[in-house]
N, C-alpha and C. Protein backbone atom coordinates (compact mmCIF):
# COMPACT_ATOMS: atom_id res chain seq x y z
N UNK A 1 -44.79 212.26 -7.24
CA UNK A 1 -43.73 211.62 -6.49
C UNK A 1 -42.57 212.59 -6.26
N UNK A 2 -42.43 213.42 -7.29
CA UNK A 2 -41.10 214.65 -6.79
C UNK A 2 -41.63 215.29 -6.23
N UNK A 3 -42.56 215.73 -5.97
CA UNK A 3 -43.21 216.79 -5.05
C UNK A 3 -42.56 216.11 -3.68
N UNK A 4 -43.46 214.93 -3.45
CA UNK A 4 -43.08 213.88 -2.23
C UNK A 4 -41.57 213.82 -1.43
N UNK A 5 -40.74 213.77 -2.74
CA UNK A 5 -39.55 213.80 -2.89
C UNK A 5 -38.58 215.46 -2.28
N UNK A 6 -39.04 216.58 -2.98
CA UNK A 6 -38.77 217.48 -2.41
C UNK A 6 -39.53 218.45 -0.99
N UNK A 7 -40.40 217.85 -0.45
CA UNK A 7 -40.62 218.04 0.50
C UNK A 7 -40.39 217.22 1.65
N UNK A 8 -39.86 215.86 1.35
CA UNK A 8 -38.83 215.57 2.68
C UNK A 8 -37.79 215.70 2.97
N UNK A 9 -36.98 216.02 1.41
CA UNK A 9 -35.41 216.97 1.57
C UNK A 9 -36.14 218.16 2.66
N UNK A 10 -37.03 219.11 2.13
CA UNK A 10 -36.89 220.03 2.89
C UNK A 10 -37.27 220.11 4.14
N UNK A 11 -38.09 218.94 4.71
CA UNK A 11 -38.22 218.55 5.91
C UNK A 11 -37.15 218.46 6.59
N UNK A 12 -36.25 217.33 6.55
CA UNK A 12 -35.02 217.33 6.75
C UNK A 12 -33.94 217.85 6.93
N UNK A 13 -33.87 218.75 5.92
CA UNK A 13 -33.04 220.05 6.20
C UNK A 13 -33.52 221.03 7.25
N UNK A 14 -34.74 221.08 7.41
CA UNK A 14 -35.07 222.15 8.45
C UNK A 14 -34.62 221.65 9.55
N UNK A 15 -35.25 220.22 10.06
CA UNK A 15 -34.62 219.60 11.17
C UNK A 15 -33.51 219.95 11.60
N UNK A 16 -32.41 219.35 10.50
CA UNK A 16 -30.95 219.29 10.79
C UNK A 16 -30.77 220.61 11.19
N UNK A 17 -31.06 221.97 10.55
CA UNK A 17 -30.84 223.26 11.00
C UNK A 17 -31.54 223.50 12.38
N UNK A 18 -32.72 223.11 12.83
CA UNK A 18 -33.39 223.68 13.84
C UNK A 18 -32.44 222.92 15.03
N UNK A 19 -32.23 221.29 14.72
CA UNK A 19 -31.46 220.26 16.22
C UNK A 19 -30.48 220.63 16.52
N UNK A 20 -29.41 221.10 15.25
CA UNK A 20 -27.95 221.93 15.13
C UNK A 20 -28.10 222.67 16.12
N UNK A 21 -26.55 222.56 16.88
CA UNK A 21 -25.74 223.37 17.82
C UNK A 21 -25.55 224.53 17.78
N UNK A 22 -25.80 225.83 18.50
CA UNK A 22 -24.75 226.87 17.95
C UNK A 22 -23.89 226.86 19.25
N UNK A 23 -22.79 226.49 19.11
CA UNK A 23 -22.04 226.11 20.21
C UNK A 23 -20.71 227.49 19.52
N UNK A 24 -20.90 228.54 20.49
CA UNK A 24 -19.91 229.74 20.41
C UNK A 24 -19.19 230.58 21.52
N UNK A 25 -17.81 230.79 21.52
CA UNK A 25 -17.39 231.40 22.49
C UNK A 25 -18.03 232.77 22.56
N UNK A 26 -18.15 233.16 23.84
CA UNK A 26 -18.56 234.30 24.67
C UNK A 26 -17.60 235.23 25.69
N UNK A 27 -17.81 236.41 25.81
CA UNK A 27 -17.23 236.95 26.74
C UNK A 27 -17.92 236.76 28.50
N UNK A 28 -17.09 236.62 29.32
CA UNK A 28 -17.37 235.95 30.91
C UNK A 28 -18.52 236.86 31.04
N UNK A 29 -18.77 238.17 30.87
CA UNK A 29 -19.45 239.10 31.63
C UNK A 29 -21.14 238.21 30.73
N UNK A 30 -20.94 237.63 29.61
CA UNK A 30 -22.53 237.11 29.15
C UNK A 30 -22.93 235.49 29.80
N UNK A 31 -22.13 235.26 30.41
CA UNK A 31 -22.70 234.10 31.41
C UNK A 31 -23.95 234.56 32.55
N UNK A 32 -24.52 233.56 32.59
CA UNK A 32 -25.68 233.96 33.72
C UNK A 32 -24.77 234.44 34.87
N UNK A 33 -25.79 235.65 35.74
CA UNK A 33 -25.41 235.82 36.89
C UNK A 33 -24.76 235.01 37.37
N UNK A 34 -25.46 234.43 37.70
CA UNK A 34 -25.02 233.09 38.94
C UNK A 34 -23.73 232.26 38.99
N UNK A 35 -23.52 232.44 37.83
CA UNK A 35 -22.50 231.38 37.52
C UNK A 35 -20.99 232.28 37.19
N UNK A 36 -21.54 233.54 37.15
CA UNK A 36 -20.09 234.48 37.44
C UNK A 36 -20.33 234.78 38.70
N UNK A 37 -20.97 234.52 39.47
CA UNK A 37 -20.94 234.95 40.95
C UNK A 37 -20.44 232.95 41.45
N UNK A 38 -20.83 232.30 41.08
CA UNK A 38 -20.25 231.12 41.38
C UNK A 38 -18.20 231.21 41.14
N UNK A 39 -18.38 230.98 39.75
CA UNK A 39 -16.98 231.38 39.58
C UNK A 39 -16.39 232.31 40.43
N UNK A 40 -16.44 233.86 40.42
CA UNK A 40 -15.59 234.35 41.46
C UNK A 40 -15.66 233.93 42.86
N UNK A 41 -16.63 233.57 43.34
CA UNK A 41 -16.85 232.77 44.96
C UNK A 41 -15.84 231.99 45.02
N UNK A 42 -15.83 230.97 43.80
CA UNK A 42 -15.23 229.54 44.30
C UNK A 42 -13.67 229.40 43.56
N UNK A 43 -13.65 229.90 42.53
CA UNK A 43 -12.03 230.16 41.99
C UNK A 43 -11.82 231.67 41.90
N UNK A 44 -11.22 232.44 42.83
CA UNK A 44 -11.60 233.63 42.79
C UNK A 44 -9.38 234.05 42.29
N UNK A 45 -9.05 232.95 42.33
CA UNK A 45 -7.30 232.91 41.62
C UNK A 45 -7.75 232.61 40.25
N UNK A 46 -8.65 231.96 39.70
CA UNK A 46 -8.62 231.33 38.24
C UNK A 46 -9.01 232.49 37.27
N UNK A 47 -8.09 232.15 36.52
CA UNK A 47 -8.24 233.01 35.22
C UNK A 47 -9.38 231.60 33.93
N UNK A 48 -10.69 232.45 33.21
CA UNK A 48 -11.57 231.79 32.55
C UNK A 48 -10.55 231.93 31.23
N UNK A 49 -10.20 230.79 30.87
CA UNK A 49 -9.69 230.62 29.25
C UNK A 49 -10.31 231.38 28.04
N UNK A 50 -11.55 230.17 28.40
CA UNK A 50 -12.80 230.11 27.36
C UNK A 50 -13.80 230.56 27.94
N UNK A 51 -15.08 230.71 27.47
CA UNK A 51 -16.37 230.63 27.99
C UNK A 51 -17.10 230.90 26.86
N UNK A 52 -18.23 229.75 26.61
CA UNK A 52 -19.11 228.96 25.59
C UNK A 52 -20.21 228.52 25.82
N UNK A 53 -21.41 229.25 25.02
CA UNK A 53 -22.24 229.26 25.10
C UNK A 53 -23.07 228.40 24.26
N UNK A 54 -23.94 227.20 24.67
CA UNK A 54 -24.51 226.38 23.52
C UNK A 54 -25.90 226.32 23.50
N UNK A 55 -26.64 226.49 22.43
CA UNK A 55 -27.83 226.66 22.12
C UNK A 55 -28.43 225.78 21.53
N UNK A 56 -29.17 224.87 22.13
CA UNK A 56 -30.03 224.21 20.95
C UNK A 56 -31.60 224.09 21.19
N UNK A 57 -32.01 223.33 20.65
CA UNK A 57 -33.72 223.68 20.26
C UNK A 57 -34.30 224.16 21.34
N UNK A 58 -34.13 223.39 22.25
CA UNK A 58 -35.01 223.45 23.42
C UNK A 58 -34.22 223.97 24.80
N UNK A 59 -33.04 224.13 24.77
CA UNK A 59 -31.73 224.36 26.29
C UNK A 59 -31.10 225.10 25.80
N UNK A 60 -30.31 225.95 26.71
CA UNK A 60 -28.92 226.66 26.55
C UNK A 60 -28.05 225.93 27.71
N UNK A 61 -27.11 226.07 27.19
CA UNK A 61 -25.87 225.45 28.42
C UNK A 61 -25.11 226.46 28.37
N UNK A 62 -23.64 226.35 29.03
CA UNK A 62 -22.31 227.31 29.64
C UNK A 62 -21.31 226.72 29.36
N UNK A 63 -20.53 226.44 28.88
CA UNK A 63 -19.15 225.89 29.32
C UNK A 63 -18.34 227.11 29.45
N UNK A 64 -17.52 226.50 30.49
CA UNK A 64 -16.17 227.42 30.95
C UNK A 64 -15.18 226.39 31.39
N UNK A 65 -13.73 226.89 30.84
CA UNK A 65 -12.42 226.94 30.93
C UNK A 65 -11.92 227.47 31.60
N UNK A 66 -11.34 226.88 33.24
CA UNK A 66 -10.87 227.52 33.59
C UNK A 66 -8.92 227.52 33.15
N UNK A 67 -7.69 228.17 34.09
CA UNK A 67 -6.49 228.24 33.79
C UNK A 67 -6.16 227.18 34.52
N UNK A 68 -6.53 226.63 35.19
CA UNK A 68 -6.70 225.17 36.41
C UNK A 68 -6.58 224.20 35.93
N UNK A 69 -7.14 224.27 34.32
CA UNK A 69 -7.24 222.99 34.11
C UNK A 69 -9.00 222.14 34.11
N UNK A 70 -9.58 222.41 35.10
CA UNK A 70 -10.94 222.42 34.92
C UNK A 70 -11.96 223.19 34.09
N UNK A 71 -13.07 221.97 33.52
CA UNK A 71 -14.04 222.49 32.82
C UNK A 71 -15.25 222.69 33.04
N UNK A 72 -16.22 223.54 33.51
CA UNK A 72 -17.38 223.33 34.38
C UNK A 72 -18.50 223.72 33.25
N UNK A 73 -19.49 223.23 33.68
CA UNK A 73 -20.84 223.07 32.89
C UNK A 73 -21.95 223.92 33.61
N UNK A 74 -22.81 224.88 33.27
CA UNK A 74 -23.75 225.13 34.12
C UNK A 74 -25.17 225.58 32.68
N UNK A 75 -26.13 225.20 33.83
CA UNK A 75 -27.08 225.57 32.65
C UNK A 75 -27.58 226.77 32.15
N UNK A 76 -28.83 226.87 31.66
CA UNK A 76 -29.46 228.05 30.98
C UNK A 76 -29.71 229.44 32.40
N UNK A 77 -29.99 229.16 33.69
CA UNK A 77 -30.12 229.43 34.81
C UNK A 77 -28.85 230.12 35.52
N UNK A 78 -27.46 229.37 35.57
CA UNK A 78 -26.16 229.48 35.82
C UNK A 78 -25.73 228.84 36.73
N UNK A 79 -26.61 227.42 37.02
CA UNK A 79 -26.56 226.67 38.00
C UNK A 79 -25.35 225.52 37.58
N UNK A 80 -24.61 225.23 38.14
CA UNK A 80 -23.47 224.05 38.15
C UNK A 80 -24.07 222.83 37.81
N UNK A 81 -23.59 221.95 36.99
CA UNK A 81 -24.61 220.60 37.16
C UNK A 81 -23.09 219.62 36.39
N UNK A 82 -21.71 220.08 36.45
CA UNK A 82 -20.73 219.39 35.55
C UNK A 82 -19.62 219.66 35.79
N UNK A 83 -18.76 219.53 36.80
CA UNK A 83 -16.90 219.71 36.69
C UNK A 83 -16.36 218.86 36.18
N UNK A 84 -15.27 218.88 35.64
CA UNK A 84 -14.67 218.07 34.39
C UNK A 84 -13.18 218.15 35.09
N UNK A 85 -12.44 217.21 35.40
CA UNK A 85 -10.71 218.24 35.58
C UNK A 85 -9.89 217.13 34.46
């Protein structure tokens, strides 16, 4: 039964580590192409605050901050799919 016992702690724990976020700021130039060629196209006055990169099991996402006030989302690709103001 402890056997039982310590192998669904460690089940569990792997989970929680593998589903876990790594949600970390980045420098603009490690965003997908696209989405620094989006950005300068379309706010080519905005200064990027932030820019954050999130990783989890199966996706990567983008977030960016702009000085605007807006927050845009793009995915693993650098495609737009989220403005926030």
């Amino acid at each position: 039964m402890k056997q039982i016992t310590i192998l669904i702690t460690v089940i569990v724990a792997l989970t929680v580590t593998l589903v876990s976020c790594d949600d970390k700021p980045i420098p603009v130039e490690q965003l997908p192409v696209a989405a620094q060629t989006y950005l300068q196209a379309t706010y080519p006055d905005s200064k990027v605050l932030i820019a954050k990169k999130d990783s989890e099991l199966f996706s990567t996402t983008y977030e960016v901050k702009l000085d605007n006030g807006l927050e845009l989302s793009f995915d693993s690709d650098g495609l737009l799919y989220d403005v926030d103001d």
